[in-house]
N, C-alpha and C. Protein backbone atom coordinates (compact mmCIF):
# COMPACT_ATOMS: atom_id res chain seq x y z
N UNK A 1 4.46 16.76 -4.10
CA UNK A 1 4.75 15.92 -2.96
C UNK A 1 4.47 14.45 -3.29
N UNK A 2 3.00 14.17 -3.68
CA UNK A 2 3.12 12.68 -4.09
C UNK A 2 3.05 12.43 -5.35
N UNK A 3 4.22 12.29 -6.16
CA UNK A 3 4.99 12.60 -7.05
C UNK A 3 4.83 10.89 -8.22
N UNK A 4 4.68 10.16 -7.30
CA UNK A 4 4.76 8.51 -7.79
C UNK A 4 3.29 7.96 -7.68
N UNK A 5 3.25 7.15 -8.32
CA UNK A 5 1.80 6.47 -8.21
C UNK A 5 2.09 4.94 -8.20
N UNK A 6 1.55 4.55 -7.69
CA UNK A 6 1.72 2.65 -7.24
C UNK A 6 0.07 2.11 -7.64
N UNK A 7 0.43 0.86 -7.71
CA UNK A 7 -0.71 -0.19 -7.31
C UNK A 7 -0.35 -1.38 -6.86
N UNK A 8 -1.12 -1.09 -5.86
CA UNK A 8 -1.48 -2.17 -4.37
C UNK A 8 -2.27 -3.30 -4.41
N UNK A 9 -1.68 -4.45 -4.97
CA UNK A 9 -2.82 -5.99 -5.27
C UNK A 9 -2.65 -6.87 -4.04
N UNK A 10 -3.06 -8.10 -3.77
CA UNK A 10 -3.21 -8.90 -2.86
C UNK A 10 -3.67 -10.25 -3.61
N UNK A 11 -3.50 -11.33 -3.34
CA UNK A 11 -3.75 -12.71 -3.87
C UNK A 11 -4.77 -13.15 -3.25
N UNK A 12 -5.91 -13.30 -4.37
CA UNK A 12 -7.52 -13.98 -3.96
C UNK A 12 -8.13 -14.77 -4.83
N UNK A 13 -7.84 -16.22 -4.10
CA UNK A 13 -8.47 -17.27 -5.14
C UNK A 13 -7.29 -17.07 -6.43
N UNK A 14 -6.08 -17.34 -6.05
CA UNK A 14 -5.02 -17.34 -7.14
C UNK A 14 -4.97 -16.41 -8.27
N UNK A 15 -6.10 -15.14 -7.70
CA UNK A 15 -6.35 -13.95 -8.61
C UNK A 15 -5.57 -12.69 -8.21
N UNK A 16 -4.90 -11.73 -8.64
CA UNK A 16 -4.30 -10.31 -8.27
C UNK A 16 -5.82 -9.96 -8.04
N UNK A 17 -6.45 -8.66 -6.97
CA UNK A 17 -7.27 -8.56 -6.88
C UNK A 17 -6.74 -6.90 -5.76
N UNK A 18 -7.05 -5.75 -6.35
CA UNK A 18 -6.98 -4.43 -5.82
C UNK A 18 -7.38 -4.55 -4.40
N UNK A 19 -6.14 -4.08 -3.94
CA UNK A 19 -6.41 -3.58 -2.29
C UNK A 19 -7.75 -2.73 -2.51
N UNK A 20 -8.25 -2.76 -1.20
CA UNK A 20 -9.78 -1.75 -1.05
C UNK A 20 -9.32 -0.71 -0.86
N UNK A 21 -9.87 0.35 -0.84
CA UNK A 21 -8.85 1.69 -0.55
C UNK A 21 -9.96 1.70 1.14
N UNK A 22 -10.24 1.17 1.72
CA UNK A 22 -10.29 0.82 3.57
C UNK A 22 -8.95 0.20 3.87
N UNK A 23 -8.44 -0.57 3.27
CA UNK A 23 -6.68 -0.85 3.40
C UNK A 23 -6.41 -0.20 3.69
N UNK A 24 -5.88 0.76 2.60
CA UNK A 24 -4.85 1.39 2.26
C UNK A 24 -5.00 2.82 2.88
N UNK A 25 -6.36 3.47 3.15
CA UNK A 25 -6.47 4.37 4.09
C UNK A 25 -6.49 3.98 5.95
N UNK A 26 -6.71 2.98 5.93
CA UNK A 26 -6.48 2.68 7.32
C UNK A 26 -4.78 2.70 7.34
N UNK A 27 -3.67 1.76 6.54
CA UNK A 27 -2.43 2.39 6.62
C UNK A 27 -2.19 3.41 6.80
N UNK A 28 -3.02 4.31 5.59
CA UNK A 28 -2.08 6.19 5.73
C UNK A 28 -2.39 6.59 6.91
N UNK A 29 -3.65 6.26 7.34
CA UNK A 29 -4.27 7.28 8.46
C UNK A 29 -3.95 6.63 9.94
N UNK A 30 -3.00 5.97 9.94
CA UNK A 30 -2.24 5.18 11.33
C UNK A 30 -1.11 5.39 10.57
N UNK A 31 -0.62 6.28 12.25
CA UNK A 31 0.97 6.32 12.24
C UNK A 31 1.55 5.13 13.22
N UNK A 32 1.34 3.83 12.81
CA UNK A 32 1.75 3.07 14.31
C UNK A 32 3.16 2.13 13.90
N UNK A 33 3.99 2.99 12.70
CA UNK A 33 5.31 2.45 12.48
C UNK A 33 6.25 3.74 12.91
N UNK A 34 5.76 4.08 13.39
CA UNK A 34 6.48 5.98 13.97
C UNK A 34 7.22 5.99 12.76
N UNK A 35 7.91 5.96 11.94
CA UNK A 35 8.23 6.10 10.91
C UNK A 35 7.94 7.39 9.66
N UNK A 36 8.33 8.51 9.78
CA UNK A 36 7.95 9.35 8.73
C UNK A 36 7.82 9.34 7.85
N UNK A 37 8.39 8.42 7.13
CA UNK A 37 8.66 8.12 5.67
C UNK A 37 7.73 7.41 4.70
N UNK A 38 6.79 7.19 5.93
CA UNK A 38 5.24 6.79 5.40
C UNK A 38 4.07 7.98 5.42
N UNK A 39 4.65 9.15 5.86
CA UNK A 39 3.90 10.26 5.77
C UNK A 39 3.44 10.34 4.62
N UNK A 40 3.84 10.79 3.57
CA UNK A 40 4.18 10.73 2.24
C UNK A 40 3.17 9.72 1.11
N UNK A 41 2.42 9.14 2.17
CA UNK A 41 1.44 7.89 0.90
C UNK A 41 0.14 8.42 0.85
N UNK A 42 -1.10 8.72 0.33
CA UNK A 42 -2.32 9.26 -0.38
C UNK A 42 -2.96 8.08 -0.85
N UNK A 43 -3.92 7.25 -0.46
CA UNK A 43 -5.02 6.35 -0.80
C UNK A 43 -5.61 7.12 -2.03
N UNK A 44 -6.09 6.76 -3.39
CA UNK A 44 -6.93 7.72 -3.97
C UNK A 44 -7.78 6.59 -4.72
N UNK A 45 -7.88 5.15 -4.39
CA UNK A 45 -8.80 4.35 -5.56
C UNK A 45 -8.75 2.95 -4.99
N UNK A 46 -9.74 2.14 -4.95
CA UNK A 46 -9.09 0.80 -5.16
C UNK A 46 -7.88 0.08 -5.31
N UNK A 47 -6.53 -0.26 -4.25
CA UNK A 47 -5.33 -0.61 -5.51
C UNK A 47 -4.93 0.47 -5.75
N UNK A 48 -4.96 1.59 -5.55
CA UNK A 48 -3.72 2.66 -5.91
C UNK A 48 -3.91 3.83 -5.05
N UNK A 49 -2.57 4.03 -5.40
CA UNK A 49 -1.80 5.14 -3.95
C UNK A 49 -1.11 5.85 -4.49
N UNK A 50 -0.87 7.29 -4.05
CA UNK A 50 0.00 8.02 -4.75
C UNK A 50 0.94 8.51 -3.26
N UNK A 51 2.38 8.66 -3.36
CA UNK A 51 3.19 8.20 -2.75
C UNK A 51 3.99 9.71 -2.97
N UNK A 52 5.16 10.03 -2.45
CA UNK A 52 6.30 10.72 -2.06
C UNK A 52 7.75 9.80 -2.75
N UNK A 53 8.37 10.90 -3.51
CA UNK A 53 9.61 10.56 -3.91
C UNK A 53 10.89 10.00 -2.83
N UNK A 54 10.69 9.90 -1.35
CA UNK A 54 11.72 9.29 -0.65
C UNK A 54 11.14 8.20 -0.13
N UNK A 55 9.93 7.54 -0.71
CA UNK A 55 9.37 6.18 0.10
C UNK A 55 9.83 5.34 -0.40
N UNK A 56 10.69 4.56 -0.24
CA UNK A 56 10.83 3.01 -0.26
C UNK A 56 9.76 1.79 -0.36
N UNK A 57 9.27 1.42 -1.72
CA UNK A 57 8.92 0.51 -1.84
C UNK A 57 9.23 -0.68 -1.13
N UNK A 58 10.16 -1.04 -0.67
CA UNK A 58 10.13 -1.93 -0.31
C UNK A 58 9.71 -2.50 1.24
N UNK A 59 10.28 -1.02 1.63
CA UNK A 59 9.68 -1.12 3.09
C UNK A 59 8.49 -0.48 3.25
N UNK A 60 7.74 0.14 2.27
CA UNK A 60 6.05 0.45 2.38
C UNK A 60 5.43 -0.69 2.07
N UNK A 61 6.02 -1.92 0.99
CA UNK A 61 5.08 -3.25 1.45
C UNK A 61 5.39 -4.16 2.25
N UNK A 62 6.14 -4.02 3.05
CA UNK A 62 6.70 -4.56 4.28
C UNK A 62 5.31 -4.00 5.61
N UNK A 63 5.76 -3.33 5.57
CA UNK A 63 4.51 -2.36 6.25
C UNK A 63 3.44 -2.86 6.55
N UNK A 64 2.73 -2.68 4.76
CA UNK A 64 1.72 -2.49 4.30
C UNK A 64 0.77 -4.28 4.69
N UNK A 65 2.11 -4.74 4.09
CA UNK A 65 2.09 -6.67 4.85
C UNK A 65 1.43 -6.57 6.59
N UNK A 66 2.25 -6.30 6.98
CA UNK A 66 2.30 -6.39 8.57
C UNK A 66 1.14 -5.82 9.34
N UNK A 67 0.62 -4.75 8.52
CA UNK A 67 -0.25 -4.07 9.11
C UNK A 67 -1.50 -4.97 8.70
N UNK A 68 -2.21 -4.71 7.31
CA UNK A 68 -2.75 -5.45 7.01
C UNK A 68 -2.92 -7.26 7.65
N UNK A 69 -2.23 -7.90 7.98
CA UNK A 69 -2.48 -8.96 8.46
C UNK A 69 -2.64 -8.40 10.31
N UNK A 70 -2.51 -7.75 10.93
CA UNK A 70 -2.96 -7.45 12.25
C UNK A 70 -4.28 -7.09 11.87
N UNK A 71 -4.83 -6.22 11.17
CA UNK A 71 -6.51 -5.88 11.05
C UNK A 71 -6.86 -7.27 10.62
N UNK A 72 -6.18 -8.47 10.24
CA UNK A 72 -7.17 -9.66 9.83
C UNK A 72 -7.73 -9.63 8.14
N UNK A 73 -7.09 -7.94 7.86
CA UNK A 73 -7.25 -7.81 6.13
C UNK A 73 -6.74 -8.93 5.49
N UNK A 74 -5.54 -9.31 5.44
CA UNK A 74 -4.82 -10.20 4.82
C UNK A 74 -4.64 -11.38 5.38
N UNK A 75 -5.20 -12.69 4.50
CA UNK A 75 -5.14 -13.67 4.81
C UNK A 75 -3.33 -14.27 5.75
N UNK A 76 -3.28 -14.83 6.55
CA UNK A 76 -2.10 -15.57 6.82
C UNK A 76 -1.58 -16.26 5.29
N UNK A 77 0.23 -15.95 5.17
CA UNK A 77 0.73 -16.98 3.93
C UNK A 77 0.41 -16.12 2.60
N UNK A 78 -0.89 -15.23 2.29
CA UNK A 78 -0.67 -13.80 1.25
C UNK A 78 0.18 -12.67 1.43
N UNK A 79 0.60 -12.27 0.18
CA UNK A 79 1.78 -11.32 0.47
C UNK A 79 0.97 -10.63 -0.70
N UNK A 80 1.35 -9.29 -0.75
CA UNK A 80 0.79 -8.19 -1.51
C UNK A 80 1.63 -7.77 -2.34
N UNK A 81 1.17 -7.11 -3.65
CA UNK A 81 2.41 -7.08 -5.12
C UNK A 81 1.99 -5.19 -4.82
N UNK A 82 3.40 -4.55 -4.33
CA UNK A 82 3.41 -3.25 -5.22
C UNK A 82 4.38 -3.09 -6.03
N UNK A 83 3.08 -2.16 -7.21
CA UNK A 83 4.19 -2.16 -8.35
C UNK A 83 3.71 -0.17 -8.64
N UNK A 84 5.42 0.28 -8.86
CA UNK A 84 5.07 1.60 -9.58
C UNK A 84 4.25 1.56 -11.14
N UNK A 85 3.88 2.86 -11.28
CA UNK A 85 3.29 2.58 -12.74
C UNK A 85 3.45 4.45 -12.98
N UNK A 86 3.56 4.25 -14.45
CA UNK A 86 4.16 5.68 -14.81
C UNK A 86 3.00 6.53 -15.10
N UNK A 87 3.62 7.88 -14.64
CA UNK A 87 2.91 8.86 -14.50
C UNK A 87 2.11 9.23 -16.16
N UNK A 88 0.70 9.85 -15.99
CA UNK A 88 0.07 10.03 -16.97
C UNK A 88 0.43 11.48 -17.45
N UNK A 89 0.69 11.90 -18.74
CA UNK A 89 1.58 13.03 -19.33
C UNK A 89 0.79 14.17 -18.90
């Protein structure tokens, strides 16, 4: 099921710097984009998430943006870098 693995950074002090996994589990664990297609995401570390083969990157950091700046996580004017990264053999 969560088939992909990502990492989730944020801009601090002009540094990439790992989402907390309090982020990124407060995302998974709110459904408040009714959206299913975020079912599919798994917090497991600092900065990384393991994800479902029909999620859209692009609209999980869309999301991930929006949400994050309502909790006050994310500064106003920061935008967050996800990037896939390949699976370990």
């Amino acid at each position: 099921m969560f088939a992909r693995k990502i990492r989730v950074q944020y801009e601090k002090d002009g540094t990439l710097s790992p989402c907390p996994l309090k982020w990124l589990d407060s995302f998974s664990m709110r459904n408040f984009t009714n959206a299913t297609v975020f079912d599919d995401t798994l917090p497991v570390a600092d900065g990384q998430m393991e994800i479902g083969t029909h999620v859209p990157l692009d609209q999980l950091k869309s999301a991930m943006e929006d949400w994050f700046m309502r909790k006050s996580y994310l500064p106003k004017g920061s935008a967050l870098t996800v990037i896939e990264t390949p699976l370990s053999p």
